[in-house]
N, C-alpha and C. Protein backbone atom coordinates (compact mmCIF):
# COMPACT_ATOMS: atom_id res chain seq x y z
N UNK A 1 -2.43 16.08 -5.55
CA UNK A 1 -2.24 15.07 -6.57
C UNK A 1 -0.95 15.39 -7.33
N UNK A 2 -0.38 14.50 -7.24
CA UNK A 2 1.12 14.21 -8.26
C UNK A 2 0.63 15.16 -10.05
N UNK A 3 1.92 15.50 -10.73
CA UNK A 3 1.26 15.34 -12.17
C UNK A 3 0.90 14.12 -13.37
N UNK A 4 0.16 14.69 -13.58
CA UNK A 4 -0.89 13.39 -14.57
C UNK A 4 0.30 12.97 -15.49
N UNK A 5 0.23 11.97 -15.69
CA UNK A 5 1.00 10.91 -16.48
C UNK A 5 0.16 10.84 -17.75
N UNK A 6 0.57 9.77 -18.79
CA UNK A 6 -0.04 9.29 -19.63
C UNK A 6 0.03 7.54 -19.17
N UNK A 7 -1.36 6.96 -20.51
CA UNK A 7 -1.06 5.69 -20.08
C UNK A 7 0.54 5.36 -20.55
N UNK A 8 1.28 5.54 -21.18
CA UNK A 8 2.54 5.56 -21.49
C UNK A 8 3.38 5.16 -20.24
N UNK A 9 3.54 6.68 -19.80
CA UNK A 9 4.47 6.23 -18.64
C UNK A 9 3.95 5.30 -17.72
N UNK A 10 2.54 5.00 -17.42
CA UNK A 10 2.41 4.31 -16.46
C UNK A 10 3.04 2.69 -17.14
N UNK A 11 2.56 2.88 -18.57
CA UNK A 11 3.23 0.93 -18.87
C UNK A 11 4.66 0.72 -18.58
N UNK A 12 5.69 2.07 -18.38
CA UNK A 12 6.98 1.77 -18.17
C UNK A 12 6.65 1.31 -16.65
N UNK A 13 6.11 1.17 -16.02
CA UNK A 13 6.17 1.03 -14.60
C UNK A 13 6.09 -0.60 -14.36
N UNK A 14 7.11 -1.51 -14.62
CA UNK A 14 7.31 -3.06 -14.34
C UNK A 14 6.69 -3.28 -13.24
N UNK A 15 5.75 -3.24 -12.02
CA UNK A 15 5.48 -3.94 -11.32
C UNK A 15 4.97 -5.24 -11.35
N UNK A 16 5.73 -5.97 -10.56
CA UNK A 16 5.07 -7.48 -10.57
C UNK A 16 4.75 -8.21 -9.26
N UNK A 17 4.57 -9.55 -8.99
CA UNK A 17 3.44 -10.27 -7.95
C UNK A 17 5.09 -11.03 -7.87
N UNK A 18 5.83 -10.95 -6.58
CA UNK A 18 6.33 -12.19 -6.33
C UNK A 18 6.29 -12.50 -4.77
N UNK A 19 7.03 -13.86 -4.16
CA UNK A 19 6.62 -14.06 -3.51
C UNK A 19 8.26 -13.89 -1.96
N UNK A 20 8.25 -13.72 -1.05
CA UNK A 20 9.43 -13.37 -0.18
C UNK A 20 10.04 -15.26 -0.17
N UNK A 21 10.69 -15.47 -0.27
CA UNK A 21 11.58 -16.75 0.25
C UNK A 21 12.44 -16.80 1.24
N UNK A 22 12.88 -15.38 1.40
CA UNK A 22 14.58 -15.58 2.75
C UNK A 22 13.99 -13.82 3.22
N UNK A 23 14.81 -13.98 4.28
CA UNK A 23 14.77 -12.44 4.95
C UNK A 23 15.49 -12.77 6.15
N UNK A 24 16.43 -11.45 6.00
CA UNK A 24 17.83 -11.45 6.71
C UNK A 24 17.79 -10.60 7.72
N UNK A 25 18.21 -9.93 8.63
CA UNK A 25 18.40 -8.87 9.37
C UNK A 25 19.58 -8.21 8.25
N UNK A 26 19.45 -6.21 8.31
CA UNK A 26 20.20 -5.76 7.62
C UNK A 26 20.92 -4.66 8.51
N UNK A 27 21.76 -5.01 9.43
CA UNK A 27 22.36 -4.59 10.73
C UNK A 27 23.41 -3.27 9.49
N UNK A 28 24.11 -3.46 8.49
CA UNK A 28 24.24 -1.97 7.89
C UNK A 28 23.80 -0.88 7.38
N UNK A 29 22.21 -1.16 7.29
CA UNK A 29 21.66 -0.17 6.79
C UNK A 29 21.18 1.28 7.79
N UNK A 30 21.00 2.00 7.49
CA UNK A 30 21.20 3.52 7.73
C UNK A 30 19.36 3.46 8.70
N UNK A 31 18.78 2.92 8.45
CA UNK A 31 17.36 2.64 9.46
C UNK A 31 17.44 1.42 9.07
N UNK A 32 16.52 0.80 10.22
CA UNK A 32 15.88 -0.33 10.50
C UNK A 32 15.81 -1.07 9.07
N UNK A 33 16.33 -2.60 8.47
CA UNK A 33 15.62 -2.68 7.08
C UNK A 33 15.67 -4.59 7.59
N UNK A 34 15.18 -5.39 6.39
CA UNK A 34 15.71 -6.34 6.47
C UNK A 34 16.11 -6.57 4.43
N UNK A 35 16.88 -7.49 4.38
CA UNK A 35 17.16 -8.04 3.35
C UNK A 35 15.83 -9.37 2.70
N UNK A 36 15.16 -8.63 1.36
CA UNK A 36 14.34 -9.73 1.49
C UNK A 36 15.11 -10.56 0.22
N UNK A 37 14.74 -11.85 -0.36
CA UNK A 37 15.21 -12.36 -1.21
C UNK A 37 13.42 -13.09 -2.10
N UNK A 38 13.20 -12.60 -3.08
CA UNK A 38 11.76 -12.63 -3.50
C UNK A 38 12.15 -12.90 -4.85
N UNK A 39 10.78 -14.29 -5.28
CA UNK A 39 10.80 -15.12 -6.24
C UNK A 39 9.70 -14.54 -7.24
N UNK A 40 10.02 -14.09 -8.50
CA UNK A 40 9.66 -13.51 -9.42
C UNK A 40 9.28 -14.29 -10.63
N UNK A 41 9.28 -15.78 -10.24
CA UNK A 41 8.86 -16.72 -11.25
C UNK A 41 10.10 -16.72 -12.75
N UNK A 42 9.63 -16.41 -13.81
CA UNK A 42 10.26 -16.53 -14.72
C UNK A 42 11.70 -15.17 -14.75
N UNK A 43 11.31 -14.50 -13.92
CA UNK A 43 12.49 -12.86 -14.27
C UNK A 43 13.64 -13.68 -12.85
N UNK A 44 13.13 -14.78 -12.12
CA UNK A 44 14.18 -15.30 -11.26
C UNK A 44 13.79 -14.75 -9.71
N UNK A 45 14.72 -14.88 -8.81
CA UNK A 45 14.77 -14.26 -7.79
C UNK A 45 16.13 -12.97 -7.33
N UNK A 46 14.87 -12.15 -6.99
CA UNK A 46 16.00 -10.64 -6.51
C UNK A 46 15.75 -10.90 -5.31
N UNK A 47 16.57 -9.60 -5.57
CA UNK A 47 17.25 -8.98 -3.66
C UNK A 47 16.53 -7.86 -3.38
N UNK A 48 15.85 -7.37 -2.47
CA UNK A 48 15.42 -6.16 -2.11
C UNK A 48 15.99 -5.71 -0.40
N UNK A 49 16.19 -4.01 -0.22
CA UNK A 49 15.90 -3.93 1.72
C UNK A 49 14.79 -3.12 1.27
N UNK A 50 14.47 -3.69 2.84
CA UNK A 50 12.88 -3.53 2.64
C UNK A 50 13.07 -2.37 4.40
N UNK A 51 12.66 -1.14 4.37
CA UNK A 51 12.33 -0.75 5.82
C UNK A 51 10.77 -1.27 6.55
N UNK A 52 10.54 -2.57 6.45
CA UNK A 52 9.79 -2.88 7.40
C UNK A 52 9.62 -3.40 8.80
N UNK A 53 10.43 -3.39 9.56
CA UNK A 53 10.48 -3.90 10.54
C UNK A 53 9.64 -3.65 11.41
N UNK A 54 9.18 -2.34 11.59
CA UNK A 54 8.17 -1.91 12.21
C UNK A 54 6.68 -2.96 12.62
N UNK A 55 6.05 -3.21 10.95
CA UNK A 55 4.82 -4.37 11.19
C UNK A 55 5.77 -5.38 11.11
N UNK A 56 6.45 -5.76 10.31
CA UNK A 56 6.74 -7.56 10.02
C UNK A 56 7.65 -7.91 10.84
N UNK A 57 7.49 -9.32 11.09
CA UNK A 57 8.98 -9.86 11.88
C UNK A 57 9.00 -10.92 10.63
N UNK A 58 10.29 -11.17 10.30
CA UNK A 58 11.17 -12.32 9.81
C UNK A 58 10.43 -13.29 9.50
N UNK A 59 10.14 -13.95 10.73
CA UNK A 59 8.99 -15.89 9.84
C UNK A 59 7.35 -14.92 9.47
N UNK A 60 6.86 -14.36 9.53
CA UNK A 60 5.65 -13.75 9.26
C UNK A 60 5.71 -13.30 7.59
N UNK A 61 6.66 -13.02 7.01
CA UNK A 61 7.21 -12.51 6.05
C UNK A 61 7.41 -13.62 5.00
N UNK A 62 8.18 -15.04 5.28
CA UNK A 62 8.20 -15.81 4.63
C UNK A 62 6.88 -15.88 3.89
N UNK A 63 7.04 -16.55 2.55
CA UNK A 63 5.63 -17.37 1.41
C UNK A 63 4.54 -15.84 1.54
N UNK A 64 5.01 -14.94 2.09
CA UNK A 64 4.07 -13.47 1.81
C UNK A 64 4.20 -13.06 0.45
N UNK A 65 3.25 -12.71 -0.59
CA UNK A 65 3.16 -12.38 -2.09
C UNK A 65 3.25 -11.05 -1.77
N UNK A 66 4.03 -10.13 -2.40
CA UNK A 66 4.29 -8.65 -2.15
C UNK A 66 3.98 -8.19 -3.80
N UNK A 67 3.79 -6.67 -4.34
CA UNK A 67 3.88 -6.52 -4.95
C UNK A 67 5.43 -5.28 -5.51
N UNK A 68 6.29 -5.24 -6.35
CA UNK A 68 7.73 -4.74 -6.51
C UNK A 68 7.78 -4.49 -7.95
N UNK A 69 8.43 -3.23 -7.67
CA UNK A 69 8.84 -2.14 -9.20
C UNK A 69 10.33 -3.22 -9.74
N UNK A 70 10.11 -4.00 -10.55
CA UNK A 70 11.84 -4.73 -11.04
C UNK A 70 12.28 -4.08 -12.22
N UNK A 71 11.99 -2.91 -12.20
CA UNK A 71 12.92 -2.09 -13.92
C UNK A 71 13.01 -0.94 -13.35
N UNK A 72 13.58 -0.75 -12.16
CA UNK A 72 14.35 0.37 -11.37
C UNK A 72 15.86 -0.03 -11.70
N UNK A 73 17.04 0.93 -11.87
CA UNK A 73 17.81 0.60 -11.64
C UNK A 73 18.18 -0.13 -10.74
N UNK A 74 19.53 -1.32 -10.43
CA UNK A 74 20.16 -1.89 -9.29
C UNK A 74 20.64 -0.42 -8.24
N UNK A 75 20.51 -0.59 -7.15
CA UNK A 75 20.82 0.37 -6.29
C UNK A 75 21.73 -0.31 -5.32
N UNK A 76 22.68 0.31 -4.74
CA UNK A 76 24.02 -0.38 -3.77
C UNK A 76 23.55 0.40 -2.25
N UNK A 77 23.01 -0.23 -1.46
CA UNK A 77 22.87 -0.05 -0.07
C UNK A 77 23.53 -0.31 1.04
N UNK A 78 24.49 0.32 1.36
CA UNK A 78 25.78 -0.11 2.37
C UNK A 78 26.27 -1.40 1.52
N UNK A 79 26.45 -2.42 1.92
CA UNK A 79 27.22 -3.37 1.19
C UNK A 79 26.20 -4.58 0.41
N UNK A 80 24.49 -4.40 0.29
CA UNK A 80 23.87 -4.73 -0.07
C UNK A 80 23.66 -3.97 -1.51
N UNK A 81 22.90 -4.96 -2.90
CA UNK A 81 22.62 -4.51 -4.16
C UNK A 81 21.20 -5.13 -3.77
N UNK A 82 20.62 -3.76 -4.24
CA UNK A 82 18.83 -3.71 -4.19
C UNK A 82 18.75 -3.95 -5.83
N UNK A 83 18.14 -4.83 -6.16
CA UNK A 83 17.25 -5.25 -7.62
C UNK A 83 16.25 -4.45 -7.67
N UNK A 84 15.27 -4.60 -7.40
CA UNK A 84 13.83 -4.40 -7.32
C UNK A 84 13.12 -3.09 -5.93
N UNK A 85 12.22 -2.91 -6.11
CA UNK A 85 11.76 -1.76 -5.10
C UNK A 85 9.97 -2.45 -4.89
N UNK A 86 10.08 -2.95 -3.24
CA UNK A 86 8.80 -3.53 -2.66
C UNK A 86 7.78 -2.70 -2.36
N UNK A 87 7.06 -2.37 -2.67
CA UNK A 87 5.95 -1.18 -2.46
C UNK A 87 5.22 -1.08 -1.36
N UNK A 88 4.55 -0.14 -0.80
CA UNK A 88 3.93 0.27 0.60
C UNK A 88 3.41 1.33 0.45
N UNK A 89 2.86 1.58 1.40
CA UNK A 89 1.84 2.86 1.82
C UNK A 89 2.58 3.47 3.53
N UNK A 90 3.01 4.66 3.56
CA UNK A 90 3.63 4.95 4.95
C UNK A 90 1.71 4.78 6.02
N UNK A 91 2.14 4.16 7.32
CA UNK A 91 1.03 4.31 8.22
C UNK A 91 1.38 5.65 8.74
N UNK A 92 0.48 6.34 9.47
CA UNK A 92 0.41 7.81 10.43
C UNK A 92 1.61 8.22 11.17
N UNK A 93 2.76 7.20 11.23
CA UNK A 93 4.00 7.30 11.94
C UNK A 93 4.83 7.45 10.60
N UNK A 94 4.77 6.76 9.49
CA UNK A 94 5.92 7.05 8.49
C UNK A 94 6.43 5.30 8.35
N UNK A 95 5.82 4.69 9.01
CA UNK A 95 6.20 3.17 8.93
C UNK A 95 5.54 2.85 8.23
N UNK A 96 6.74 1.51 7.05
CA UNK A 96 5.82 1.07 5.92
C UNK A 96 4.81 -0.15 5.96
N UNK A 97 4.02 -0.08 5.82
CA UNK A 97 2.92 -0.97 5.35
C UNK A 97 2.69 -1.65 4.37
N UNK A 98 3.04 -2.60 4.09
CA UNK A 98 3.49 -3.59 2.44
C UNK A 98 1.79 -3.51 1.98
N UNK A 99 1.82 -3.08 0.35
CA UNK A 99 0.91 -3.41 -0.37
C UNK A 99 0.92 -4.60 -0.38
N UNK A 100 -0.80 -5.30 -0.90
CA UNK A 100 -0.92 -6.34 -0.76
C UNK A 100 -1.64 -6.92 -2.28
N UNK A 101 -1.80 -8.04 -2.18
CA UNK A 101 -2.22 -8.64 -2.93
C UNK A 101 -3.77 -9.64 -2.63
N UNK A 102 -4.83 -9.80 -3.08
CA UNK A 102 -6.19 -9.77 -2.79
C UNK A 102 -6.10 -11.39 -2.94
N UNK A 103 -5.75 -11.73 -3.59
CA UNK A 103 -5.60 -13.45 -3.87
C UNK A 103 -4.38 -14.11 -4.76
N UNK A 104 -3.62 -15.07 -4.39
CA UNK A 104 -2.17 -15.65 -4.74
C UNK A 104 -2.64 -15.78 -6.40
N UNK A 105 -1.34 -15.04 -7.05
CA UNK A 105 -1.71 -15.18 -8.45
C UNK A 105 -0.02 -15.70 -8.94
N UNK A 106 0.44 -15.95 -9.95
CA UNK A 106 1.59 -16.28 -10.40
C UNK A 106 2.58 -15.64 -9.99
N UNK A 107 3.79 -16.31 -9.33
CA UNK A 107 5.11 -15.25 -9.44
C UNK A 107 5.34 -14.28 -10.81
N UNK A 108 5.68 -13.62 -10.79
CA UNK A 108 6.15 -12.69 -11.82
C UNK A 108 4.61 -12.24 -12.68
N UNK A 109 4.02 -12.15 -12.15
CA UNK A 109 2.40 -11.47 -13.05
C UNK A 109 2.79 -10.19 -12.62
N UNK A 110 1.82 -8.89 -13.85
CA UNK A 110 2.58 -8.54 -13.65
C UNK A 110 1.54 -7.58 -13.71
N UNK A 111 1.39 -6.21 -12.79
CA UNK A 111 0.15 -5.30 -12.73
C UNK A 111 -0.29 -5.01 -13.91
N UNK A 112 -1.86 -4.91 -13.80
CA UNK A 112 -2.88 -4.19 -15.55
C UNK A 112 -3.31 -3.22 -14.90
């Protein structure tokens, strides 16, 4: 187990519910990624790379509700700017597995 937090730090932790709209192939990145472009309701739409290629292909991905850290710094990825950070669980290989969401709730809601 990680070290214990307070509820404190965990409220700094912005995660929110948005939903994928575009996804690109990201032929510069350093592994496998794609470019997602995800609608956050009122905070707008970011940019994320996402290393999933492994489970998802491209149209499977579209109108998918993901859940994403958006009060990470902007990060510069080869010639891509990452907004936000899409969350997962590695499977038994190290390939990511997108957290999910149990039933469609508002863009930009935001984890309790």
């Amino acid at each position: 187990m990680a070290d214990l937090i307070t509820w404190g730090d965990f409220e700094k932790v912005d995660l929110r519910a948005g939903t994928i709209l575009e996804v690109e192939d990201f032929p510069k990145a350093r592994k496998p990624a794609y470019q997602l472009h995800i609608d956050f309701g009122e905070l707008g739409v970011l940019k994320s790379s996402a290393q999933i290629t492994v489970h998802y292909k491209k149209e499977d991905l579209i109108g998918r509700q993901i859940m994403a850290v958006v009060n990470f710094p902007k990060k510069q990825i080869a010639n891509f700017m990452s907004e936000c950070l899409v969350t997962g669980f590695p499977d038994e290989n190290g390939n990511i597995v997108l957290s999910s969401i149990e039933r469609q709730v508002p863009n930009g809601t935001k984890l309790m």
